[in-house]
Protein backbone atom coordinates (compact mmCIF):
# COMPACT_ATOMS: atom_id res chain seq x y z
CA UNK A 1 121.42 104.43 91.67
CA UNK A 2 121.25 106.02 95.46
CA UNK A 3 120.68 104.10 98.53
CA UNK A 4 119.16 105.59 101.36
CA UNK A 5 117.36 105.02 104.35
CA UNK A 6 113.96 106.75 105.63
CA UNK A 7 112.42 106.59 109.32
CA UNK A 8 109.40 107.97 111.23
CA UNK A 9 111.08 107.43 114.75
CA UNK A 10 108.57 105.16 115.64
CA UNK A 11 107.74 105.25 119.53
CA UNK A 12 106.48 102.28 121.42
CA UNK A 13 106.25 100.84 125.27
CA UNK A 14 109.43 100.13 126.26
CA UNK A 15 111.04 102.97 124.87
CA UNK A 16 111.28 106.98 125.85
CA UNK A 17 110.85 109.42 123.37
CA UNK A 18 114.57 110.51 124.84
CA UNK A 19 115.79 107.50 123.97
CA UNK A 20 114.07 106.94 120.85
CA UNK A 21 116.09 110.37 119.50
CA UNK A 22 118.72 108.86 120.79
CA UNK A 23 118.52 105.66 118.49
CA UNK A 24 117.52 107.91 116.01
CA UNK A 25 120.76 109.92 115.43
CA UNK A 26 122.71 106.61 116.12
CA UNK A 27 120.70 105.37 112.92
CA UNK A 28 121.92 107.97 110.86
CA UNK A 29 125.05 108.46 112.06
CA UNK A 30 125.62 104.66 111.09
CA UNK A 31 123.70 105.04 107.54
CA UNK A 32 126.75 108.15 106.99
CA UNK A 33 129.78 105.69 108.22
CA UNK A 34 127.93 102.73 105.96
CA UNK A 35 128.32 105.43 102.83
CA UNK A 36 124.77 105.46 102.02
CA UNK A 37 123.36 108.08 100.21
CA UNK A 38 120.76 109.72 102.05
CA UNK A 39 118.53 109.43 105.28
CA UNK A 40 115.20 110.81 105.80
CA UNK A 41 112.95 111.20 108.55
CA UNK A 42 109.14 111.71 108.36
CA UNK A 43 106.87 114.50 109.82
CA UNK A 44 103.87 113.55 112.29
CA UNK A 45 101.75 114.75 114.94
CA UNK A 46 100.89 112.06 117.06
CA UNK A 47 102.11 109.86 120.43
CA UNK A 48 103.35 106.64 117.96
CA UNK A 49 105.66 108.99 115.98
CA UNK A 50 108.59 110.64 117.43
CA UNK A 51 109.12 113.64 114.67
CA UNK A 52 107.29 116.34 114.81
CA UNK A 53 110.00 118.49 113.38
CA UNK A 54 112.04 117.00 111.08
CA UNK A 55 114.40 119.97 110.24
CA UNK A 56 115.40 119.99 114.20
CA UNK A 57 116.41 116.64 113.63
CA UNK A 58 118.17 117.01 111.01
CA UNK A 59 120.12 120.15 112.13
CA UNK A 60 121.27 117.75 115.15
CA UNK A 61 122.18 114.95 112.05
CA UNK A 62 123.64 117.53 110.34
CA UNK A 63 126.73 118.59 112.46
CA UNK A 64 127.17 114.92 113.43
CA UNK A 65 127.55 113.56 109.94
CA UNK A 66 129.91 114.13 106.79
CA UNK A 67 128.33 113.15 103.40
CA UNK A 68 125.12 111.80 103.80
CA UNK A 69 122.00 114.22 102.22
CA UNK A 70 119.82 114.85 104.71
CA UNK A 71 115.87 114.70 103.96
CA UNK A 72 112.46 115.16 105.07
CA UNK A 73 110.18 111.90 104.45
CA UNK A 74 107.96 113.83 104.38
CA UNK A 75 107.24 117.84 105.05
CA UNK A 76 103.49 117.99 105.42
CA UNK A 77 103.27 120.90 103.30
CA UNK A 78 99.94 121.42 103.26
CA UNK A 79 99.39 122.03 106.93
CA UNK A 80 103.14 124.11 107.36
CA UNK A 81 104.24 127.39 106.02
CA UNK A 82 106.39 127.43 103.45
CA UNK A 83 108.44 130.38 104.33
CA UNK A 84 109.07 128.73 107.71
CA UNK A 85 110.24 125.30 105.49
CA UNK A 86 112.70 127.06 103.22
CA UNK A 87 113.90 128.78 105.93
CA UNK A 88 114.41 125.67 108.34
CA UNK A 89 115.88 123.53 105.27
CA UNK A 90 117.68 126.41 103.96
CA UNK A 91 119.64 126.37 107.95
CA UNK A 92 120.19 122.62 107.78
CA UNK A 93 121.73 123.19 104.47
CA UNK A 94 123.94 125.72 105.45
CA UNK A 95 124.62 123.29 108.95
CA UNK A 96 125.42 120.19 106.89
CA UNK A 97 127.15 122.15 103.82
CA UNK A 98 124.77 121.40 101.43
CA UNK A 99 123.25 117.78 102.23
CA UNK A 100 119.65 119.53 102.57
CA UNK A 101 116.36 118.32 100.83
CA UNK A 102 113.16 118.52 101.15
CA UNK A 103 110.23 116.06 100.62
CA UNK A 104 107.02 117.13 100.02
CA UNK A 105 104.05 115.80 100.55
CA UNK A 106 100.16 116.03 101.77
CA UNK A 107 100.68 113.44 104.62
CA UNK A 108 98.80 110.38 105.08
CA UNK A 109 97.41 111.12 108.37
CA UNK A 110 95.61 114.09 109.41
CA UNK A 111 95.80 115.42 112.43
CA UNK A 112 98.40 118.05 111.77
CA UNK A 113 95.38 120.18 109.60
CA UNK A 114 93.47 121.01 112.74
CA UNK A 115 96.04 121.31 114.82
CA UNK A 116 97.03 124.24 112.67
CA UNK A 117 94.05 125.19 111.94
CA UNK A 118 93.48 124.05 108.15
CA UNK A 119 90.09 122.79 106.59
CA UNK A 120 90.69 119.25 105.26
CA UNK A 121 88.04 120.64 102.71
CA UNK A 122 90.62 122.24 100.96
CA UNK A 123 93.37 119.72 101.51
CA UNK A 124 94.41 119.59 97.67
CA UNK A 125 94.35 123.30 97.38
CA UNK A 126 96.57 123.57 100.47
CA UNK A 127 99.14 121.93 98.83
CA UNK A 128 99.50 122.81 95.47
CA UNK A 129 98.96 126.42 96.33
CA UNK A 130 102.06 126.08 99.37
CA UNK A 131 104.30 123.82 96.60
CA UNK A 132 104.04 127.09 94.46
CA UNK A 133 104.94 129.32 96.65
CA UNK A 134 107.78 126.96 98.20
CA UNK A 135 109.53 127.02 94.71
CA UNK A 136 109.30 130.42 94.00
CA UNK A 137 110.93 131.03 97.46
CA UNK A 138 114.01 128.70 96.78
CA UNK A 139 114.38 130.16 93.20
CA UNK A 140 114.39 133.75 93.97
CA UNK A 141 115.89 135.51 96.60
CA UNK A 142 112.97 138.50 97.11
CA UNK A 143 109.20 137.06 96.20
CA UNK A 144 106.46 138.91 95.32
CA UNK A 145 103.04 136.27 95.70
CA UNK A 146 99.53 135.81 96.39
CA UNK A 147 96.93 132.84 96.69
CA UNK A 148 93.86 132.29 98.27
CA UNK A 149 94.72 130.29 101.08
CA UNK A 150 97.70 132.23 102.04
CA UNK A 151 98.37 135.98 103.07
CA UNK A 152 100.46 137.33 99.89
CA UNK A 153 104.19 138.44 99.66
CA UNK A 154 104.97 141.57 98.52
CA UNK A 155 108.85 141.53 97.68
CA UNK A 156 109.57 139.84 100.66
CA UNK A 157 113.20 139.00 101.15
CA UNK A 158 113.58 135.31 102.09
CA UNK A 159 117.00 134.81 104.06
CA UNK A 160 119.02 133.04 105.15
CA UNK A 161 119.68 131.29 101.54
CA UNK A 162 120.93 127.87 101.20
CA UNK A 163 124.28 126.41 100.28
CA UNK A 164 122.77 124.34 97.45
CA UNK A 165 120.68 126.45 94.38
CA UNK A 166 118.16 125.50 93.61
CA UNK A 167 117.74 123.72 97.35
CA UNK A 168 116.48 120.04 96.10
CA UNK A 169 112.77 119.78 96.80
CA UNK A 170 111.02 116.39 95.78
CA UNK A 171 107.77 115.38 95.46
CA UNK A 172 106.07 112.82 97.29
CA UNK A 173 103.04 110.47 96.68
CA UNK A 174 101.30 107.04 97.72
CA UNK A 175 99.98 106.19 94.70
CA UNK A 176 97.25 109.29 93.37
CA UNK A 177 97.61 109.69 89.46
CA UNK A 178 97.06 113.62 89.94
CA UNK A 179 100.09 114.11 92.42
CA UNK A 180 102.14 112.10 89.82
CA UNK A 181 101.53 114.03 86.81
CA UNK A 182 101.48 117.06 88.79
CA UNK A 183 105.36 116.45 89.76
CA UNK A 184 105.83 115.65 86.16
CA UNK A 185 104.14 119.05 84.72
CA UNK A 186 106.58 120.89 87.52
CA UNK A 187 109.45 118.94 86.61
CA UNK A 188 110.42 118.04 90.48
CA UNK A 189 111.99 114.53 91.18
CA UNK A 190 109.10 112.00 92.15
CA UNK A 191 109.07 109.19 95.35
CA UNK A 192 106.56 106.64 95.29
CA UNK A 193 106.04 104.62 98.33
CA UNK A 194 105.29 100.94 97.52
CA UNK A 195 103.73 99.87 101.34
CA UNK A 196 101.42 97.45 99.71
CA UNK A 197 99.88 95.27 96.98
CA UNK A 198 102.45 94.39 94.31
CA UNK A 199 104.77 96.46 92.56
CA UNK A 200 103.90 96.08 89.50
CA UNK A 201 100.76 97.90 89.97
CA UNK A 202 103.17 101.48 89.89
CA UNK A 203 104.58 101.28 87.34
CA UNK A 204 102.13 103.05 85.11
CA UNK A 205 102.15 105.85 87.46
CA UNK A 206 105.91 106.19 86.73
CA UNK A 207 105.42 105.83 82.84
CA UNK A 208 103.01 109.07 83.69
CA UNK A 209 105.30 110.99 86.08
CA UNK A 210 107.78 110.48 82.76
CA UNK A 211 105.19 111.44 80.03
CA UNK A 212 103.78 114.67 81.98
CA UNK A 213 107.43 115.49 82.11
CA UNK A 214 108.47 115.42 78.59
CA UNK A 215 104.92 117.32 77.42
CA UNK A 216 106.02 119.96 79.93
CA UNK A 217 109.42 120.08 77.96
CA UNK A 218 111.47 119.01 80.89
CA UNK A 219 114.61 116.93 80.26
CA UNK A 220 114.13 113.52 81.30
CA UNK A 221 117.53 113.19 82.98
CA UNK A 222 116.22 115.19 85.59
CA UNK A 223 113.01 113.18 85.71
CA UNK A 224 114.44 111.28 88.78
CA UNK A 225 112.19 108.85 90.17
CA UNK A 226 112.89 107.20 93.74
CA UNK A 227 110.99 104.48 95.78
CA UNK A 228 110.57 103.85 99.69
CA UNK A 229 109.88 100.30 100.38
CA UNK A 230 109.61 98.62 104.04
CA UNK A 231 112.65 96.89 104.40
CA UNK A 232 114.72 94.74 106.65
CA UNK A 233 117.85 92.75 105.96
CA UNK A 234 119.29 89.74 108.55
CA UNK A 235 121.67 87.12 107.60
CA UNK A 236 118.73 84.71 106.45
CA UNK A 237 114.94 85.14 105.91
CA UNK A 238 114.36 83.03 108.97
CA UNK A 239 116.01 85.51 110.90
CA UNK A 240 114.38 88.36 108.97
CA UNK A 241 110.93 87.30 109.75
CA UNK A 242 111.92 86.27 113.51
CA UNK A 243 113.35 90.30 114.32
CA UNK A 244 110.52 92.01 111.73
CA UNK A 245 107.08 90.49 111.34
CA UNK A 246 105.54 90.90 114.48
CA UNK A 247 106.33 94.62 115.09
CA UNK A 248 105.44 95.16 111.52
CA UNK A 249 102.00 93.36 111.56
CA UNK A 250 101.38 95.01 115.11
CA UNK A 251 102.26 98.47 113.47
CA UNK A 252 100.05 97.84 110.27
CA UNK A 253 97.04 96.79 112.30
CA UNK A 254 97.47 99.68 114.37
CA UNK A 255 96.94 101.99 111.67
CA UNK A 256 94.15 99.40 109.79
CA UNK A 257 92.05 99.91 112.66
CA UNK A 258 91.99 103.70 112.64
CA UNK A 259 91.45 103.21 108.78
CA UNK A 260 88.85 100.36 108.59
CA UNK A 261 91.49 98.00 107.08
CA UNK A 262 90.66 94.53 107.63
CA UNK A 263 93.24 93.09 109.93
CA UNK A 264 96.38 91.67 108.92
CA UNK A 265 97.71 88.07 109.91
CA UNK A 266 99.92 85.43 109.12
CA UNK A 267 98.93 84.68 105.80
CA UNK A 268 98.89 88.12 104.62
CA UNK A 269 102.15 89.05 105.47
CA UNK A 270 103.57 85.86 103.56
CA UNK A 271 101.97 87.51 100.43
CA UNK A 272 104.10 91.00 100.91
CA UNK A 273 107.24 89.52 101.92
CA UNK A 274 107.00 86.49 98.93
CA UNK A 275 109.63 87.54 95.90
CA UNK A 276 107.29 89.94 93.95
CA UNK A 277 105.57 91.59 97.17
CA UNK A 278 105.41 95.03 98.73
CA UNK A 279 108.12 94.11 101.55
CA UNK A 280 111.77 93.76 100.57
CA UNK A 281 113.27 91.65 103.00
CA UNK A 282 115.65 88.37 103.53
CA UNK A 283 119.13 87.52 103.60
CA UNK A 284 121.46 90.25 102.02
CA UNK A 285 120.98 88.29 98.27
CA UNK A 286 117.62 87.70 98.40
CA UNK A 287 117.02 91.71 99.18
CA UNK A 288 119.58 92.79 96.07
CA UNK A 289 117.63 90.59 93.88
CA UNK A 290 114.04 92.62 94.99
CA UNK A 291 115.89 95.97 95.07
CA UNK A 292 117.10 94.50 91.00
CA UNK A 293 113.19 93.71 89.84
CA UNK A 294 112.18 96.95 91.22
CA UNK A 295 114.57 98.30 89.25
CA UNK A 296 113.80 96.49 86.18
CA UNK A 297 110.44 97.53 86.61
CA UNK A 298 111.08 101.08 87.22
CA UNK A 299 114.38 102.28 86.19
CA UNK A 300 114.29 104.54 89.32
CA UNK A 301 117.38 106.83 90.52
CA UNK A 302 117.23 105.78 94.10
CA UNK A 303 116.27 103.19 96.62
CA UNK A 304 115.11 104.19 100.03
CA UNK A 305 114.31 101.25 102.58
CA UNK A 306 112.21 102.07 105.87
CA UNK A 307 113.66 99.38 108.19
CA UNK A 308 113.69 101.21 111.68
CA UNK A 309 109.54 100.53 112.06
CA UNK A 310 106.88 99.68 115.13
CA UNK A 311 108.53 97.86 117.81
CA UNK A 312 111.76 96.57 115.84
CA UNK A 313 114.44 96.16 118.42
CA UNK A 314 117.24 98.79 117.59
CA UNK A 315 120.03 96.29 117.88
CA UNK A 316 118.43 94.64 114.72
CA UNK A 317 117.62 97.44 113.02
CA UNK A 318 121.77 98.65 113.11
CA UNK A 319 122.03 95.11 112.03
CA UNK A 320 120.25 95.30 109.13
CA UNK A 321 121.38 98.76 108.14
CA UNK A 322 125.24 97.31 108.60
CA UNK A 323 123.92 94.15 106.07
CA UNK A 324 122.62 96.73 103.48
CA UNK A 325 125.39 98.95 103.56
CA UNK A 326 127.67 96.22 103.41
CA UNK A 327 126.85 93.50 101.22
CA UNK A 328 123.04 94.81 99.60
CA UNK A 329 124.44 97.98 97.72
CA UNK A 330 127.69 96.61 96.78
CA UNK A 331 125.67 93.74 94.96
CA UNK A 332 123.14 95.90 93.41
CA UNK A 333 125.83 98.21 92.21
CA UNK A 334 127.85 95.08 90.85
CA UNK A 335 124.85 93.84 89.17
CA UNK A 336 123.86 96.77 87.56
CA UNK A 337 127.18 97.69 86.33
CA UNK A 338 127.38 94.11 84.75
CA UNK A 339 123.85 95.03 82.81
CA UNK A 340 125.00 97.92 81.87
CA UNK A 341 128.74 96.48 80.43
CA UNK A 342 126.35 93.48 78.73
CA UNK A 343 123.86 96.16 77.00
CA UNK A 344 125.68 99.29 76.60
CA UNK A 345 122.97 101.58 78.16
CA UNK A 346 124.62 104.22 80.35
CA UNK A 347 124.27 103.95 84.17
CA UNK A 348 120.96 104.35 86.20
């Protein structure tokens, strides 16, 4: 299994957007000495969210790093162009020597539709028209295409061209049974982000991500399936809770209120960080043995934990990535070795 690490540069009072990008490339620069797998940054539009550009970012990650895969968490594809994507992901590939990926998703917010000047009417058809065209782009070098919502291609050479072929592209989702199978039916690797309720409640949408990919004929090896949990490691759950809940409730109830969400307190929080909750957080062990039942549940390729969140100080945030790095993976990576010496399955 992968480990990675995924941010949307929060910004709060306190804090400079400057210095915020600042953290930010300290973050990932860290998550590349640590040997983690991959770090990925999201894509909004507003004042609480640093990244509007991810693939700028990521360029700038990309020349300071040496094995890490870069990502998008996500690319609002629905409201971009996909030429422009392939083309900025294609450079960061060619920048990092072949760490690129892409992430794509509809977004959970919505501003960036009129800011471009998209219909939200047609925010499904947006995005599975632009995922189209974005894979015919990275699998063939001149494209001939046409949609509805789009101006067509007509053999349109698409340079430059990535390091990696095909350039990875993933698909992401919060939870909607159509954007599931649809990844399936495609045959593109699948993230689910668990942000609430309890996990168990995904796991059908995996079994359906798995079963639209075998009726399409795609190999299930390269059905991968990752999840993005919120996450935050210190070296007990005292400590956890003292450095994470209140940014994280103040961040949730942010958002609620723009959403009609009933606020979130004390109590409720207790329910996502208990054992079998959304959050994964506590003392190095007690975070292995969460990362383990997800993985029990869901037999998932890779891990990504969003730790760097709301107002979390950045001292404890490079804390807690050092503690997952550290002493996290290695015990996952024990423990599932040991499961799969004691069954005889091969690897996850």
């Amino acid at each position: 299994m992968e480990f990675g690490l995924a941010t949307f540069g929060d910004v709060h009072p306190g804090v400079s957007p400057e210095q915020r990008m600042r953290n930010l490339l300290e973050e990932i620069e860290l998550a590349d000495e640590l040997g983690l797998d991959v770090f990925a940054i999201g894509e909004h539009h507003r004042e609480d969210y640093l990244v509007s550009a991810p693939a700028v970012v990521l360029g700038a990650a990309a020349v300071r790093t040496q094995r890490i895969r870069l990502s998008s968490a996500v690319t609002v594809l629905s409201s971009d162009d996909p030429v422009r994507v392939f083309q900025q992901f294609a450079t960061v590939d060619l920048l990092s020597g072949g760490r690129a990926e892409i992430m794509a998703g509809r977004g959970s917010f919505t501003e960036s539709f009129p800011l471009f000047g998209f219909d939200l009417a047609d925010y499904d058809a947006l995005y599975a028209e632009k995922l189209d065209l974005l894979l015919q782009l990275r699998d063939q070098v001149e494209v001939t295409w046409s949609g509805r919502l789009r101006a067509p291609l007509d053999h349109a050479p698409i340079h430059p061209r990535p390091v990696q072929h095909p350039l990875p592209v993933w698909v992401a989702v919060g939870g909607a049974p159509a954007s599931v199978e649809r990844a399936g039916t495609l045959g593109l690797p699948l993230t689910i982000a668990i942000i609430g309720g309890q996990p168990e409640r995904f796991a059908p949408l995996i079994r359906l991500y798995r079963e639209a990919g075998a009726a399409a004929g795609h190999d299930p090896a390269n059905l991968k399936v990752a999840i993005n949990t919120h996450t935050f490691v210190a070296p007990t759950l005292s400590d956890a809770h003292q450095a994470f809940a209140r940014p994280y409730l103040e961040m949730m109830n942010r958002i609620g209120a723009e959403r009609g969400w009933p606020p979130a307190g004390v109590r409720e929080y207790q329910e996502l960080a208990s054992p079998r909750g959304a959050l994964t957080i506590g003392s190095p062990e007690q975070v292995a043995e969460n990362i383990l039942f997800h993985h029990r549940l869901f037999g998932h390729d890779r891990y990504l934990g969003h730790m760097s969140l709301g107002a979390v100080e950045h001292r404890d945030v490079l804390r807690s990535m050092e503690l997952f790095g550290t002493q996290v993976v290695p015990l996952v990576r024990a423990e599932l070795a040991r499961e799969v010496t004691t069954s005889g399955r091969p690897p996850a």
